[in-house]
N, C-alpha and C. Protein backbone atom coordinates (compact mmCIF):
# COMPACT_ATOMS: atom_id res chain seq x y z
N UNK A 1 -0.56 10.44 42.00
CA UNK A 1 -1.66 11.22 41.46
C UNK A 1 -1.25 11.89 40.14
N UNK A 2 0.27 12.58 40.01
CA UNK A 2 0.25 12.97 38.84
C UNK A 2 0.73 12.29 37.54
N UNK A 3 0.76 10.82 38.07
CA UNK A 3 1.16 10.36 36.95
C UNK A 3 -0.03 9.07 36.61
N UNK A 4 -1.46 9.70 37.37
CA UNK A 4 -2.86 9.20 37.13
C UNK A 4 -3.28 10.09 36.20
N UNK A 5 -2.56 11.75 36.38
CA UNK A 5 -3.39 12.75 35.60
C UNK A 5 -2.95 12.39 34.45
N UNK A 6 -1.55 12.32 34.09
CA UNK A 6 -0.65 11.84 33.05
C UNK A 6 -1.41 11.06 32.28
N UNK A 7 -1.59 9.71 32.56
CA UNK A 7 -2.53 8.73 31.81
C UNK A 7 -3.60 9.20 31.19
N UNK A 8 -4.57 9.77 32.38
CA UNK A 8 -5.59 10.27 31.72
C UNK A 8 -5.84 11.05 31.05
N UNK A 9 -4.56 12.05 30.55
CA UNK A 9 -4.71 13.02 29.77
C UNK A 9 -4.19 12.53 28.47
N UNK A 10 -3.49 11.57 28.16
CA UNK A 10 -2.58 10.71 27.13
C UNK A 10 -3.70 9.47 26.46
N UNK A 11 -4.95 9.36 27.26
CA UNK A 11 -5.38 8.21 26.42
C UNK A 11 -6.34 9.15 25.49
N UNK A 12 -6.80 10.31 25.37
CA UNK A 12 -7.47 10.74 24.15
C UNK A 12 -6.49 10.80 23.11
N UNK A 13 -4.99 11.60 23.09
CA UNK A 13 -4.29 11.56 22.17
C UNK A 13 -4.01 10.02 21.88
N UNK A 14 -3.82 9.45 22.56
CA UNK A 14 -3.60 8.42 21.37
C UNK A 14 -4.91 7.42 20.83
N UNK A 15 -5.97 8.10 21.86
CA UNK A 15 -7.09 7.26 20.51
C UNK A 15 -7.39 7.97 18.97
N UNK A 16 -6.94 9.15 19.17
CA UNK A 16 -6.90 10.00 17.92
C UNK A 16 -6.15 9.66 17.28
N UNK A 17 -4.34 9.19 17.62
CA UNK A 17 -3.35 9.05 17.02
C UNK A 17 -3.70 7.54 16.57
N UNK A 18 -4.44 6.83 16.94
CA UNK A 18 -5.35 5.51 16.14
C UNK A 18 -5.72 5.72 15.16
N UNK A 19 -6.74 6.56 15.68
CA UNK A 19 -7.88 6.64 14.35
C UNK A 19 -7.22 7.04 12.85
N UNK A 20 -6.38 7.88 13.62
CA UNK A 20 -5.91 8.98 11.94
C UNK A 20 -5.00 8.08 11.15
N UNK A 21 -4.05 6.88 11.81
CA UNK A 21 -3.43 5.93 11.28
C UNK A 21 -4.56 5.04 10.51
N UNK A 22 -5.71 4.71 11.42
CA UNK A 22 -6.87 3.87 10.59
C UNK A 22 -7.36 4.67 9.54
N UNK A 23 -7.73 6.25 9.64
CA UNK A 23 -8.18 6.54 8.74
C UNK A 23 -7.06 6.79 7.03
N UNK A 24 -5.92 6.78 7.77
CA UNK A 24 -5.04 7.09 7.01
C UNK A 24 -4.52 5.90 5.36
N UNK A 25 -4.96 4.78 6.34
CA UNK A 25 -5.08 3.03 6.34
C UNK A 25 -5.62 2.98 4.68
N UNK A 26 -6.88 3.62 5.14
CA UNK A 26 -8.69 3.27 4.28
C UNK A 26 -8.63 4.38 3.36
N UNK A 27 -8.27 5.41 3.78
CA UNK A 27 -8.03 6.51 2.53
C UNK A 27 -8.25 6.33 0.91
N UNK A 28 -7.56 5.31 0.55
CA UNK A 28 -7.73 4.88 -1.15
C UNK A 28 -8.86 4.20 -1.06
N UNK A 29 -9.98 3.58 -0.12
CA UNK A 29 -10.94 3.02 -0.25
C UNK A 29 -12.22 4.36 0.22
N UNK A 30 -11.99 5.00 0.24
CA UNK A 30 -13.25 6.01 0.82
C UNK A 30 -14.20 6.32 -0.08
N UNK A 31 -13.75 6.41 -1.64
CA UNK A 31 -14.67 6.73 -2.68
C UNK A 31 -15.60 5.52 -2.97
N UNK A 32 -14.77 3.93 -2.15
CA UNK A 32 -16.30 3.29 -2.56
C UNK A 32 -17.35 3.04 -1.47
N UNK A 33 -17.72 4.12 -0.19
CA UNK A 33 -18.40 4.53 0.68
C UNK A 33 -19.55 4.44 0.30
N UNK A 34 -21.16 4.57 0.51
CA UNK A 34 -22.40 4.72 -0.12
C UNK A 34 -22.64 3.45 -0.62
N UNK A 35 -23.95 3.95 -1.03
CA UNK A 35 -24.99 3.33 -2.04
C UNK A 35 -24.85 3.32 -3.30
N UNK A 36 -24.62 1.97 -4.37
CA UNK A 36 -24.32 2.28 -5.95
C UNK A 36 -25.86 1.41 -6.57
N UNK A 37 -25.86 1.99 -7.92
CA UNK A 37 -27.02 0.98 -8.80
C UNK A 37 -26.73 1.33 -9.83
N UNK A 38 -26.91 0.17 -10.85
CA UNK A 38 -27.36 0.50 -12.14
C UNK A 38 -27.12 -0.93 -12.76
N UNK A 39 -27.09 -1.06 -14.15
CA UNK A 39 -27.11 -2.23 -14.88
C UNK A 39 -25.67 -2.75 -15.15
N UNK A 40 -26.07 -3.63 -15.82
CA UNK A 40 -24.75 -4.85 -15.81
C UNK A 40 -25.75 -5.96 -16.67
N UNK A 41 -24.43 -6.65 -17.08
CA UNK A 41 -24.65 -7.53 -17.64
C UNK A 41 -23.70 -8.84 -17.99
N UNK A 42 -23.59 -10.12 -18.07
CA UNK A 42 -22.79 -11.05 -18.59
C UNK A 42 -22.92 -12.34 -18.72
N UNK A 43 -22.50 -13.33 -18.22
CA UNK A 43 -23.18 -14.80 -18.62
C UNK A 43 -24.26 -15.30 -18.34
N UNK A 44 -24.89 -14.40 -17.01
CA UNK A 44 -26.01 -14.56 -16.44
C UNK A 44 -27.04 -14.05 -17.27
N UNK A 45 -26.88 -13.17 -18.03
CA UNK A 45 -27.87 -11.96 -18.91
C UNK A 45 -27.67 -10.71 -18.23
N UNK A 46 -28.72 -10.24 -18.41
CA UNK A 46 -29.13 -8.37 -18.13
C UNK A 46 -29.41 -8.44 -16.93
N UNK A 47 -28.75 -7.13 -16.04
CA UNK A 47 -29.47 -7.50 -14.85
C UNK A 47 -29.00 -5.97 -13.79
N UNK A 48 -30.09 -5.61 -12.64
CA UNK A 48 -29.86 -4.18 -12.06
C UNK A 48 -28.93 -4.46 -10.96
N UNK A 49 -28.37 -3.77 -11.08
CA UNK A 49 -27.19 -3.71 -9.48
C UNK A 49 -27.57 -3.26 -8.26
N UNK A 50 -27.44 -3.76 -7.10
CA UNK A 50 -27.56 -2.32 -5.81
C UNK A 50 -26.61 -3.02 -5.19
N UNK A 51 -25.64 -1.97 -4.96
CA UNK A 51 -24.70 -2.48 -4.36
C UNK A 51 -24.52 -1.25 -2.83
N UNK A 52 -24.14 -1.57 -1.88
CA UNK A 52 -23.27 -0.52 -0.52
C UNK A 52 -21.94 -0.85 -0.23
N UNK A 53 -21.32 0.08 0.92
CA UNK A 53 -20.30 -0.43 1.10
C UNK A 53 -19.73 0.59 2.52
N UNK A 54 -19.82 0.26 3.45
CA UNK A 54 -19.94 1.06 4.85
C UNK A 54 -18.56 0.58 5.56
N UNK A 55 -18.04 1.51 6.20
CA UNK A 55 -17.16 1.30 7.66
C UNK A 55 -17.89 0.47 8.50
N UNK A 56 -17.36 -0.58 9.00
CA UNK A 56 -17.79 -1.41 10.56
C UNK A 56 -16.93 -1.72 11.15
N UNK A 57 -17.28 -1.85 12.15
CA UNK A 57 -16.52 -2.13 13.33
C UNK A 57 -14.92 -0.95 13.21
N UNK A 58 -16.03 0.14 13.86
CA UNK A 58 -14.87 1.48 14.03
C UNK A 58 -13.45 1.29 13.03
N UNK A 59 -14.49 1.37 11.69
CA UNK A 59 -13.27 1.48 10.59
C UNK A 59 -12.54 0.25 10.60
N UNK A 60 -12.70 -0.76 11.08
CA UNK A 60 -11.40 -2.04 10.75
C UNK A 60 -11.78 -2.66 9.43
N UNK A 61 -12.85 -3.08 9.17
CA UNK A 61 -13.71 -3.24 8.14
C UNK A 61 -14.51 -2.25 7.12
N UNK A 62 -14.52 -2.47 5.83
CA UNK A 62 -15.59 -2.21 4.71
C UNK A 62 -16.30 -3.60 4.38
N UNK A 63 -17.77 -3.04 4.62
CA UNK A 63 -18.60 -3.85 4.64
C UNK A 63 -19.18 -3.63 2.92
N UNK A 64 -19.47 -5.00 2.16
CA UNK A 64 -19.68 -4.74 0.74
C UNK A 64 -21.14 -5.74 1.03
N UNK A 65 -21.79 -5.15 0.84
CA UNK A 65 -23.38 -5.79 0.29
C UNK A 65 -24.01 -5.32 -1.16
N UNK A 66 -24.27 -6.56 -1.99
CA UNK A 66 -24.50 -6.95 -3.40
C UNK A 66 -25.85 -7.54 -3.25
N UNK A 67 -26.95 -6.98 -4.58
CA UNK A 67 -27.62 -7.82 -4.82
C UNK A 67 -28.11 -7.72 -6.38
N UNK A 68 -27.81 -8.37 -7.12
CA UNK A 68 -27.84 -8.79 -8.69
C UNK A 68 -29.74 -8.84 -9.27
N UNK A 69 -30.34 -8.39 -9.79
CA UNK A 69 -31.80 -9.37 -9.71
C UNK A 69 -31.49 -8.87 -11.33
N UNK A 70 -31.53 -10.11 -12.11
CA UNK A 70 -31.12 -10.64 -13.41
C UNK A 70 -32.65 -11.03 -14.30
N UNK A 71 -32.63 -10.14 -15.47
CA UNK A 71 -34.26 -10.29 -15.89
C UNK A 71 -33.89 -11.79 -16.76
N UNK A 72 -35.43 -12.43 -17.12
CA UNK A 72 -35.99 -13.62 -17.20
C UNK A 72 -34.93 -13.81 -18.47
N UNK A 73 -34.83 -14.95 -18.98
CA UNK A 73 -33.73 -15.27 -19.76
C UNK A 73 -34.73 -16.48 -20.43
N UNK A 74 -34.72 -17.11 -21.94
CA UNK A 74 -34.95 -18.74 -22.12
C UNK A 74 -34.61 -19.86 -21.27
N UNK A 75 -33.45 -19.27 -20.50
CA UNK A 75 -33.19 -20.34 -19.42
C UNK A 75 -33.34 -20.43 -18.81
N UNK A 76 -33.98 -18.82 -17.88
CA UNK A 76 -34.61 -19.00 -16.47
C UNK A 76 -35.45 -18.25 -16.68
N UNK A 77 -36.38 -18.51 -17.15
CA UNK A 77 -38.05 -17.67 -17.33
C UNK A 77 -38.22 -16.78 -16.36
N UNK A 78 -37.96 -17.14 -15.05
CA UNK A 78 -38.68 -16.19 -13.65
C UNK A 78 -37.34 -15.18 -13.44
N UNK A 79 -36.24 -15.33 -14.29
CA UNK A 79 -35.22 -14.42 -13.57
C UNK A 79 -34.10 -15.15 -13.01
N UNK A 80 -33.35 -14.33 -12.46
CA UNK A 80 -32.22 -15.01 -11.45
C UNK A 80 -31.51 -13.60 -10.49
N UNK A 81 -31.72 -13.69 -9.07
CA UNK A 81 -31.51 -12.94 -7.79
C UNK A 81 -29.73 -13.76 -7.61
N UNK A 82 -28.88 -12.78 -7.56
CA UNK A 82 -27.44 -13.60 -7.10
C UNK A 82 -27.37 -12.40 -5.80
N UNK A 83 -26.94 -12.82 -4.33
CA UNK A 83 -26.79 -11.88 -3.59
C UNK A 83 -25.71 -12.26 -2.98
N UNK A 84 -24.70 -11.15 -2.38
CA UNK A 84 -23.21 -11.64 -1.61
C UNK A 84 -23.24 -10.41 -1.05
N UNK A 85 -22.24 -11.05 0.38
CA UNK A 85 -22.02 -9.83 1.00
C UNK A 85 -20.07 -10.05 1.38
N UNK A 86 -19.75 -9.17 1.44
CA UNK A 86 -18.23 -9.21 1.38
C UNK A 86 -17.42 -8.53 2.29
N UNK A 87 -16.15 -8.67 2.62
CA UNK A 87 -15.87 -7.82 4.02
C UNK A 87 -14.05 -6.92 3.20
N UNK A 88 -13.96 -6.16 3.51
CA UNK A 88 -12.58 -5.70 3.27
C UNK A 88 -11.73 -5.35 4.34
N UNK A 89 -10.86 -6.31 4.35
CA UNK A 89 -10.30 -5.85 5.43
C UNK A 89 -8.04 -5.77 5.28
N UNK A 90 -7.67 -5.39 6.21
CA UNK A 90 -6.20 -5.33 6.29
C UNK A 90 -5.53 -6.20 6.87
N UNK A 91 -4.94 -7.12 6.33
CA UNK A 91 -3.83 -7.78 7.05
C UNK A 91 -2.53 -7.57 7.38
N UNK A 92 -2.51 -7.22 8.71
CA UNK A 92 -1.43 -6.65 9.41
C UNK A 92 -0.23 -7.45 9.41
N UNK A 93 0.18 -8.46 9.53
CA UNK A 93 0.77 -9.63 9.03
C UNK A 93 1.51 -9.32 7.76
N UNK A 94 0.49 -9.31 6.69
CA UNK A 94 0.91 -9.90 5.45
C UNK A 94 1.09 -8.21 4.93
N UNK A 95 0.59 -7.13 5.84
CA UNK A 95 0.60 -5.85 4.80
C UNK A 95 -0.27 -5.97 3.55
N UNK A 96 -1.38 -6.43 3.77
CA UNK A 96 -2.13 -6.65 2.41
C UNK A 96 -3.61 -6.32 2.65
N UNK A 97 -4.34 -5.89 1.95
CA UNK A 97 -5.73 -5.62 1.46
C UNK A 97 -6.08 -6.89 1.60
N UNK A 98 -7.02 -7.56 1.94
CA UNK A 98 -7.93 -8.82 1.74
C UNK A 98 -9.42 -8.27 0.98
N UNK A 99 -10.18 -9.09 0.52
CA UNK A 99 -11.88 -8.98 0.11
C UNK A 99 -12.40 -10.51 0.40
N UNK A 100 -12.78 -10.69 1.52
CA UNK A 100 -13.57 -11.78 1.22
C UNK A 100 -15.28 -11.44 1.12
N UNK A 101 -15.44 -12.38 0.02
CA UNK A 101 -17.40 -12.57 -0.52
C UNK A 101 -17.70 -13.87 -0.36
N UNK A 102 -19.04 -13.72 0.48
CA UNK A 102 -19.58 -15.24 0.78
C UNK A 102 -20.96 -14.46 -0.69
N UNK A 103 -20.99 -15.61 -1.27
CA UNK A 103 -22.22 -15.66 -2.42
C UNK A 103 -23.20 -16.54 -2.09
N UNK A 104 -24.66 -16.29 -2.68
CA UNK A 104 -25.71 -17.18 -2.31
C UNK A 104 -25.62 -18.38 -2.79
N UNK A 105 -25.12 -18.58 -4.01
CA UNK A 105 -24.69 -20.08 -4.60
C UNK A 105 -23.61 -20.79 -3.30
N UNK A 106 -23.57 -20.48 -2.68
CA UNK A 106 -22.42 -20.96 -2.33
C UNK A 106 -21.41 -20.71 -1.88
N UNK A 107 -20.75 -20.18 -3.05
CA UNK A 107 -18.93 -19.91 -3.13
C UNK A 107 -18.40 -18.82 -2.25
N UNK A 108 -17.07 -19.28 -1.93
CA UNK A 108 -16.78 -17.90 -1.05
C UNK A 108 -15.65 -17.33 -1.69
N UNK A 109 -14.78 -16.75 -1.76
CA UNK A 109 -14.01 -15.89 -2.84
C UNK A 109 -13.16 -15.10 -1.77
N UNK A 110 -11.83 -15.12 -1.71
CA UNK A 110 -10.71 -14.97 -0.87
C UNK A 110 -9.90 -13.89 -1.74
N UNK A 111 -9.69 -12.75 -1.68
CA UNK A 111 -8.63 -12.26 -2.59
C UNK A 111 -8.09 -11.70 -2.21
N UNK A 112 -6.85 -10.90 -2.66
CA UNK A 112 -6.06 -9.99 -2.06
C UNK A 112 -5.85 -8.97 -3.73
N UNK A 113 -5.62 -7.89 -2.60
CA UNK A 113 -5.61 -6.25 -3.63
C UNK A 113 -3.61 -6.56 -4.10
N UNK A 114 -3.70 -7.30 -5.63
CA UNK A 114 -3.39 -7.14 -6.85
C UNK A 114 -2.44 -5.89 -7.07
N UNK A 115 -3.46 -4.95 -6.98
CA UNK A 115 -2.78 -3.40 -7.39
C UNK A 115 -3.19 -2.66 -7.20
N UNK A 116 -3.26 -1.16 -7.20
CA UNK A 116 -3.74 -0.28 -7.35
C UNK A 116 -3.39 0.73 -8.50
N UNK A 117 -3.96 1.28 -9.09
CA UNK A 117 -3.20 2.11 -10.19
C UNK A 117 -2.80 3.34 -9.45
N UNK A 118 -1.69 3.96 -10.61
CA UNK A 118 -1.09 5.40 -9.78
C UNK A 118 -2.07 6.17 -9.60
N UNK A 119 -3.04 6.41 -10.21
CA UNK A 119 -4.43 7.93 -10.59
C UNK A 119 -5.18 7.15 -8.98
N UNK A 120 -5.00 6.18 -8.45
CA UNK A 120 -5.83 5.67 -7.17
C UNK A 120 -7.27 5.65 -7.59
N UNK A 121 -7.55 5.49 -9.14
CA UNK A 121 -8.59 5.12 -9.27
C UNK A 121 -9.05 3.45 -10.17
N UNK A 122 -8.34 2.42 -9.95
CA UNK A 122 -8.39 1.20 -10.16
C UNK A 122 -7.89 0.11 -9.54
N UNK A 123 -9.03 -0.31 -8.64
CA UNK A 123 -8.43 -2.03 -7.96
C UNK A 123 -8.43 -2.83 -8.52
N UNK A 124 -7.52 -3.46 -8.63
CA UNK A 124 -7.49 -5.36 -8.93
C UNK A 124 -7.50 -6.18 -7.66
N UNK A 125 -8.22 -6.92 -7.53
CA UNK A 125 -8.36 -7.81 -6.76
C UNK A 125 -8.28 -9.47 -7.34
N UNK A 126 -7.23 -10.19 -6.80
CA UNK A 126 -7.59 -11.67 -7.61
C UNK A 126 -7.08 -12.48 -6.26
N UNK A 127 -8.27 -13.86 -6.99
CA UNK A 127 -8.64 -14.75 -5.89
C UNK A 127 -6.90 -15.59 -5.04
N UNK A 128 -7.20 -16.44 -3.82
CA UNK A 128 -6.36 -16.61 -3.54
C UNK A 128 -6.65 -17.95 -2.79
N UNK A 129 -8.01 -17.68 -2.93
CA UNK A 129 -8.26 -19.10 -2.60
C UNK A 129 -10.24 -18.59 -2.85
N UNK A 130 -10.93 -20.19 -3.19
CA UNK A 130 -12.43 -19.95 -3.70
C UNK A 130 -12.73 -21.37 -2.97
N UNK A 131 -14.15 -21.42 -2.31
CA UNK A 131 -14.71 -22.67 -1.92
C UNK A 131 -15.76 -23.20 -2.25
N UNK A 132 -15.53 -24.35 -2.56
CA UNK A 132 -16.94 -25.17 -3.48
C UNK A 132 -17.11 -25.08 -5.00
N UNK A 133 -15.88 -24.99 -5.81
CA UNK A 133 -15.81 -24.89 -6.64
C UNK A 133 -13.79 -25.49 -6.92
N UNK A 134 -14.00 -26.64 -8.08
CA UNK A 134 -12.76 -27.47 -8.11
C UNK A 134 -11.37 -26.70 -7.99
N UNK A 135 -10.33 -27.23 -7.56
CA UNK A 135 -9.52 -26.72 -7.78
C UNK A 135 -8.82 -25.91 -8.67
N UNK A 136 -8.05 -25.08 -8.65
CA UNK A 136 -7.35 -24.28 -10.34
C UNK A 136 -8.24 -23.25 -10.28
N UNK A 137 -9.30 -23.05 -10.42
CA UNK A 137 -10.08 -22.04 -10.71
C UNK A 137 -9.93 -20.73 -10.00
N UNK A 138 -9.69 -19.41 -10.99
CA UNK A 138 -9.24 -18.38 -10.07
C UNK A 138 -10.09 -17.11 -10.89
N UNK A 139 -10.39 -16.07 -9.60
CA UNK A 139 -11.75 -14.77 -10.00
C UNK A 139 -11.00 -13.84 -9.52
N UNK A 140 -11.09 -12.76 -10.31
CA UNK A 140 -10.53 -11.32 -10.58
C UNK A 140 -11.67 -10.24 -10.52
N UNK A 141 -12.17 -9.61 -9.34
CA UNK A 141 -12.47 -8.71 -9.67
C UNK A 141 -11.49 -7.20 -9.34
N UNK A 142 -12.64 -6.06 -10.46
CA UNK A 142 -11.39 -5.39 -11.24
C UNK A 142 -12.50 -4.13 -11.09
N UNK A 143 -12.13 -2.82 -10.26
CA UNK A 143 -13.21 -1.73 -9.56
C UNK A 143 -12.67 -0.64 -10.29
N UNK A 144 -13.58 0.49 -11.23
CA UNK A 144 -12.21 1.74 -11.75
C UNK A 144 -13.76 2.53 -11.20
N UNK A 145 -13.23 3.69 -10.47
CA UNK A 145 -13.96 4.80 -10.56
C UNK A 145 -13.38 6.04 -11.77
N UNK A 146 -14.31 6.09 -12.66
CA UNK A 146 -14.41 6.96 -13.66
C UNK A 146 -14.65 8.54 -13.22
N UNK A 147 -14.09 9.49 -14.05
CA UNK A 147 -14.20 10.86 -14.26
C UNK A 147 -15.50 11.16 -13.84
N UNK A 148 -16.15 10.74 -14.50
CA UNK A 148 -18.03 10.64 -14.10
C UNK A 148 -18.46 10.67 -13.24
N UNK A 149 -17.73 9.80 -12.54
CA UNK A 149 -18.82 9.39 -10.98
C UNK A 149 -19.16 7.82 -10.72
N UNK A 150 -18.60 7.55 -12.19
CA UNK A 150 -19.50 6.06 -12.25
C UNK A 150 -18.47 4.57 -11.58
N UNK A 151 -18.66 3.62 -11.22
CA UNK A 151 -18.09 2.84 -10.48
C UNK A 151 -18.34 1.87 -11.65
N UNK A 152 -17.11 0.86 -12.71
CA UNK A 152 -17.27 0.30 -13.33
C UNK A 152 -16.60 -1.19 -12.52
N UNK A 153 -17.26 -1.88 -12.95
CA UNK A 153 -17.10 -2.84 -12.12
C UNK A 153 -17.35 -4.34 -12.94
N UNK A 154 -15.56 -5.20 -12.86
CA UNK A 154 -15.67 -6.58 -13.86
C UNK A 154 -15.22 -7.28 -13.19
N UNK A 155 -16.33 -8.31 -13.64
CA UNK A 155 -15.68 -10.11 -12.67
C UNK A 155 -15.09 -11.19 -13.83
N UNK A 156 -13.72 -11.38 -13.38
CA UNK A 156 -13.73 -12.69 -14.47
C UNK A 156 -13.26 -13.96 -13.59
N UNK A 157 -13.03 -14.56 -14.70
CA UNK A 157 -13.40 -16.25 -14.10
C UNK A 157 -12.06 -16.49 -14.95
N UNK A 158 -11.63 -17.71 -14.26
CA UNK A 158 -10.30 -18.63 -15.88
C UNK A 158 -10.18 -20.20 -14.94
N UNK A 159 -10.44 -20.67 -15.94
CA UNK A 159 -10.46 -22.37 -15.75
C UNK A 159 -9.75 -22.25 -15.51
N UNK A 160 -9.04 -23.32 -14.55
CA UNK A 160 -7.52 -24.07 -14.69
C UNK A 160 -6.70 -24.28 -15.68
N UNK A 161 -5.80 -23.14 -15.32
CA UNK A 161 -4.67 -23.50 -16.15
C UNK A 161 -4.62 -22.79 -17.90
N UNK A 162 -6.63 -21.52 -17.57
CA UNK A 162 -6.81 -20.53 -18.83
C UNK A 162 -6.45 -19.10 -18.43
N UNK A 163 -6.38 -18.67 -19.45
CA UNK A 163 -6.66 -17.11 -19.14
C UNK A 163 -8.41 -16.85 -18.85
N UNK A 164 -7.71 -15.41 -17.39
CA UNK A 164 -9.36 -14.49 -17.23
C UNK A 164 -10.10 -14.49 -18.75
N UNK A 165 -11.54 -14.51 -17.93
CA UNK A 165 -12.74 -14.32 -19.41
C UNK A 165 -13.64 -13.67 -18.83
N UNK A 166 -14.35 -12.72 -19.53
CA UNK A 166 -15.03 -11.68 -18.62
C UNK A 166 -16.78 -12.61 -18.24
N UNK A 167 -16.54 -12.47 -16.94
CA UNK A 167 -18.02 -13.10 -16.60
C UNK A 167 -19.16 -11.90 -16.21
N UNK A 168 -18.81 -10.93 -16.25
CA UNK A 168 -19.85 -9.82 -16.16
C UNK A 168 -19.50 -8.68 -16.44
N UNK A 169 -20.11 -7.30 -16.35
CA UNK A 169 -19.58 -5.96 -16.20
C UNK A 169 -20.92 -4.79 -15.95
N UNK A 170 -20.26 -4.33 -14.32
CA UNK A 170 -21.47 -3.58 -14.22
C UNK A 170 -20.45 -1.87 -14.68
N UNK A 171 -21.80 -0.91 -14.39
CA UNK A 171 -21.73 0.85 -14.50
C UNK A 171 -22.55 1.11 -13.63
N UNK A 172 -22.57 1.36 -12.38
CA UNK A 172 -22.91 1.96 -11.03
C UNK A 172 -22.60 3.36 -10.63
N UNK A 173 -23.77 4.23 -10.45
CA UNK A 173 -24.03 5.62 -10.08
C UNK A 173 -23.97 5.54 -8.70
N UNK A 174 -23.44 6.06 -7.94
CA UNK A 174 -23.65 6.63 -6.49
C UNK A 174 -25.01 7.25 -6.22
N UNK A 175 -26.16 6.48 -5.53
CA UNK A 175 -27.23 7.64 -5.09
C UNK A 175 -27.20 8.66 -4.20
């Protein structure tokens, strides 16, 4: 019996002594929590952001949902909608940050966290593997939260065997 009470008094501390390791984990990722919007722009043209980015599944995950809606262009009269949703997660294994994004075109985008800067306000993320799109080809995205408030946010692209070239760049407000 007292080493039933034992147990049962030991499994709250250590679901706490979980959490605070998980929360401890996610810490450099907490500022990109919420709801972001605003404009951007790059090979696609002009175009409004709404982006989120939530805890799931009791903190193991950051959940990233994107949706691009890109005004009418000579090339695409009606516009162009790009939407992805993306997962962040930790690999225990490798000790590494992952981001994977499945995109509506298609592509899915594999990366691992690059770096972080010392101020803990700039990710690099670059690809590590991309699907449906030829071999060689590798995507960098690159997250700085500014003094401001504002979430600047660049995707680049580099052929095989080029240097990154900037394929977009948003400025996102927290609502």
């Amino acid at each position: 019996m007292k080493y039933l009470l034992l147990i049962l008094i030991s499994i709250p501390q250590l679901i706490i002594a979980q959490q605070s390791k998980t929360d401890s984990l996610w810490r450099p990722f907490d500022q990109f929590i919420g709801t972001w919007t605003g404009p951007g722009e790059g090979v696609d043209g002009k175009g409004v952001y709404e982006r989120s980015y939530k805890f799931v599944f009791n903190k193991k995950y950051i959940e990233l949902k994107n949706r691009t809606t890109y005004a009418p262009t000579k090339e695409k009269p009606k516009g162009y909608l790009h939407e992805d949703i993306g997962y962040f997660s930790y690999d225990q294994t490798r000790k590494k940050f992952v981001l994977r994004q499945f995109h509506s075109e298609g592509f899915v985008n594999q990366y691992i966290l690059e770096s972080i800067s010392p101020d803990g306000r700039t990710f690099t993320f670059v690809t590590e593997a991309i699907e449906s799109i030829p071999a060689g080809w590798r995507a960098r995205e690159t997250y700085t939260f500014t003094n401001s408030g504002e979430l600047i946010e660049m995707f680049d692209l580099a052929e095989p065997e080029k240097e990154f070239e900037l394929y977009s760049k948003a400025s996102l407000k927290k609502k």
